[in-house]
C-alpha atoms as a PDB file:
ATOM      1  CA  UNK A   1       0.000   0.000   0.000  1.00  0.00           C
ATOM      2  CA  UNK A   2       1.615   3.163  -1.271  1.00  0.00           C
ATOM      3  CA  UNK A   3       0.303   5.040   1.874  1.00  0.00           C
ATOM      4  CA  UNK A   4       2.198   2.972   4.113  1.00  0.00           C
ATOM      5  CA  UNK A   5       5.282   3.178   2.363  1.00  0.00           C
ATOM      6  CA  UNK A   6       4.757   6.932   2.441  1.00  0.00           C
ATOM      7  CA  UNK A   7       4.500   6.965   6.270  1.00  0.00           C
ATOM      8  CA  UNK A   8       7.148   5.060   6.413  1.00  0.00           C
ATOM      9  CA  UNK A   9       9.304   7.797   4.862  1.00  0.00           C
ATOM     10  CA  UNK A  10       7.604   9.873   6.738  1.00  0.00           C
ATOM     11  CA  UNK A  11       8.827   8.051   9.808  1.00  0.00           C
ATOM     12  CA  UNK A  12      12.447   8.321   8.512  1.00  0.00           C
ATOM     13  CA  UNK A  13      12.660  12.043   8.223  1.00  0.00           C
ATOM     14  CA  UNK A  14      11.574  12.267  11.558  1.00  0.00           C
ATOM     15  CA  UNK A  15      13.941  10.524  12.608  1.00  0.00           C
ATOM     16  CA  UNK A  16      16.747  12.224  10.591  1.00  0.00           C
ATOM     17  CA  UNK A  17      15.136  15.290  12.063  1.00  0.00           C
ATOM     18  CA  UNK A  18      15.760  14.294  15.619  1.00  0.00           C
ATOM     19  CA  UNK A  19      19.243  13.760  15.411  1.00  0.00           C
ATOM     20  CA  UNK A  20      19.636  17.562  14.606  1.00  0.00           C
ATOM     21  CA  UNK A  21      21.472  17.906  11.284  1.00  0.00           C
ATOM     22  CA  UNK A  22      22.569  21.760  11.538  1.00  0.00           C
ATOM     23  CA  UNK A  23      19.282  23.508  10.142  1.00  0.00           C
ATOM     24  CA  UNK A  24      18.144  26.813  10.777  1.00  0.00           C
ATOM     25  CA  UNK A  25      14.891  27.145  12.761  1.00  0.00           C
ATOM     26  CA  UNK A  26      12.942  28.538   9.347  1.00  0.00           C
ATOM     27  CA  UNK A  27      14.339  25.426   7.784  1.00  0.00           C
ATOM     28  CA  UNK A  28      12.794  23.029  10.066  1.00  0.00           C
ATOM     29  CA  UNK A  29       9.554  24.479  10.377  1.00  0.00           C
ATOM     30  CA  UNK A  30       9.084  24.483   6.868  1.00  0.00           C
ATOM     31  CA  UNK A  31      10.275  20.526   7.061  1.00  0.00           C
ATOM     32  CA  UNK A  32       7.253  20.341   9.594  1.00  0.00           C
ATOM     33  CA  UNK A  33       4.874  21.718   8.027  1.00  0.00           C
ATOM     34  CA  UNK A  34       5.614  19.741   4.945  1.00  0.00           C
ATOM     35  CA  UNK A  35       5.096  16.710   6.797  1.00  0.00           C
ATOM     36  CA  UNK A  36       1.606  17.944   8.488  1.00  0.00           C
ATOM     37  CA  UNK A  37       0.232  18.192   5.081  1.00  0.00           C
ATOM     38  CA  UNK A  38       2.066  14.690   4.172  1.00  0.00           C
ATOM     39  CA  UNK A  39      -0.192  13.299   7.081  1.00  0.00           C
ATOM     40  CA  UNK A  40      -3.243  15.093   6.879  1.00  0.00           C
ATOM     41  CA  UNK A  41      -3.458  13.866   3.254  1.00  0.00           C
ATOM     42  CA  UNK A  42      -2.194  10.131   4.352  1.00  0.00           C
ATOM     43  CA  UNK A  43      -5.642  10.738   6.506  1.00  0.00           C
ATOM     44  CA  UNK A  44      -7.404  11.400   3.931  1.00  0.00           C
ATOM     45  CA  UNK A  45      -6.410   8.393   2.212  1.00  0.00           C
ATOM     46  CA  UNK A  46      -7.356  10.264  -1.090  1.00  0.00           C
ATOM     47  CA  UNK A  47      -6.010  10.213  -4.624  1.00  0.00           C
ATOM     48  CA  UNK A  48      -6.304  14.087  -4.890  1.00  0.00           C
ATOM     49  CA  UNK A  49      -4.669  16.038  -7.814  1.00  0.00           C
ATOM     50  CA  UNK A  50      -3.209  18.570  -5.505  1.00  0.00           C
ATOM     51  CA  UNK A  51       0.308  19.256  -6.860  1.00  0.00           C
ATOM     52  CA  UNK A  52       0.905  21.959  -4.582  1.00  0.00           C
ATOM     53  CA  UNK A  53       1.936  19.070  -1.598  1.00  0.00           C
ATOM     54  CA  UNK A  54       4.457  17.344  -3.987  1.00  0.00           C
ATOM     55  CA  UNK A  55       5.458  21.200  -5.239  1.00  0.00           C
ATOM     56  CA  UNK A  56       6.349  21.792  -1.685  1.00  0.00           C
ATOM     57  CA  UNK A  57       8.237  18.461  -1.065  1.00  0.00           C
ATOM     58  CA  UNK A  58      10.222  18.981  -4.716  1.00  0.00           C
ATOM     59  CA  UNK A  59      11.299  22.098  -3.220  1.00  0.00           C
ATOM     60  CA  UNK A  60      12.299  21.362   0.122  1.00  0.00           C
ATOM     61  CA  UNK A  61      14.732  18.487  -2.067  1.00  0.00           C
ATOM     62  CA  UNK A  62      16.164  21.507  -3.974  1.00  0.00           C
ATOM     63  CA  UNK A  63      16.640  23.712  -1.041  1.00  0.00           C
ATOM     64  CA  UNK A  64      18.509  20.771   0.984  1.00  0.00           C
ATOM     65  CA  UNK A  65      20.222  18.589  -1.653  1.00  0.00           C
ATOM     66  CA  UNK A  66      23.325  20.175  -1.285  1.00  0.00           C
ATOM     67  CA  UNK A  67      23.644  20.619   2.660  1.00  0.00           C
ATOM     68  CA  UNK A  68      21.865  17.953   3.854  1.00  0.00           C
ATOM     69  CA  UNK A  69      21.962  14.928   0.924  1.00  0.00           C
ATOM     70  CA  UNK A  70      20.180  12.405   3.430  1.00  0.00           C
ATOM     71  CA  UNK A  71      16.946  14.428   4.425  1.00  0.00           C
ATOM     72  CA  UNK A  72      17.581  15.492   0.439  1.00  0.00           C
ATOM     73  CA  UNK A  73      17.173  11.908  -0.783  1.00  0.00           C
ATOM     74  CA  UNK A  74      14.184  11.027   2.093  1.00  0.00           C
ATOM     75  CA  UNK A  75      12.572  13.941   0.506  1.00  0.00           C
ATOM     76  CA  UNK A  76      13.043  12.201  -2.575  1.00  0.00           C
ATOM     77  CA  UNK A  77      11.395   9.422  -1.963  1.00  0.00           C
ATOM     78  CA  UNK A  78       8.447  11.020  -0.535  1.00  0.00           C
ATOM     79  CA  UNK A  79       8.255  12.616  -4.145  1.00  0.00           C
ATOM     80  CA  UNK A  80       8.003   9.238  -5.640  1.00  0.00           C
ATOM     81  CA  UNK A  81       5.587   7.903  -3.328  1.00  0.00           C
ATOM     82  CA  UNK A  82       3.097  10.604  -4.038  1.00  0.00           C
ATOM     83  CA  UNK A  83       3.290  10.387  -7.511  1.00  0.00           C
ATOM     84  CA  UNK A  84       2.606   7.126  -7.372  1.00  0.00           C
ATOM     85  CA  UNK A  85      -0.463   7.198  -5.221  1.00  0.00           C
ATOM     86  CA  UNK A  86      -1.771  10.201  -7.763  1.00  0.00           C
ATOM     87  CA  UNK A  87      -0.900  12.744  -5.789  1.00  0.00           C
END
């Protein structure tokens, strides 16, 4: 089930979030905020066609590819797994 994989991702950048990679405040609340609206739509357990989530996500991998290539390549993944659940 693509929604489980997705919290599973989900889980991981947590967890690469609690060993506290050197990110400025603004950095990590956008990071949380991304991942409310990853689980509020996980909730939902909808196929929506909002691009504006996997907009978000794309650009939180841009703005931390270089700095911080793990939470970069979790990102990634997150990408994947909404595209593949429609989203």
């Amino acid at each position: 089930m693509p929604a489980r994989e997705l919290q599973e991702q989900l889980n991981a950048l947590r967890e690469q979030l609690e060993q506290n990679p050197p990110l400025s405040e603004a950095e990590r609340d956008d990071l949380h905020k991304l991942m409310e609206q990853i689980e509020a739509e996980i909730k939902l357990e909808t196929a929506t066609q909002d691009t504006s989530l996997a907009d978000g996500v794309n650009l939180a991998v841009e703005r931390f590819e270089v700095e911080h290539p793990a939470l970069a390549a979790t990102l990634r993944n997150i990408v994947q797994t909404l595209g593949n659940i429609g989203i």
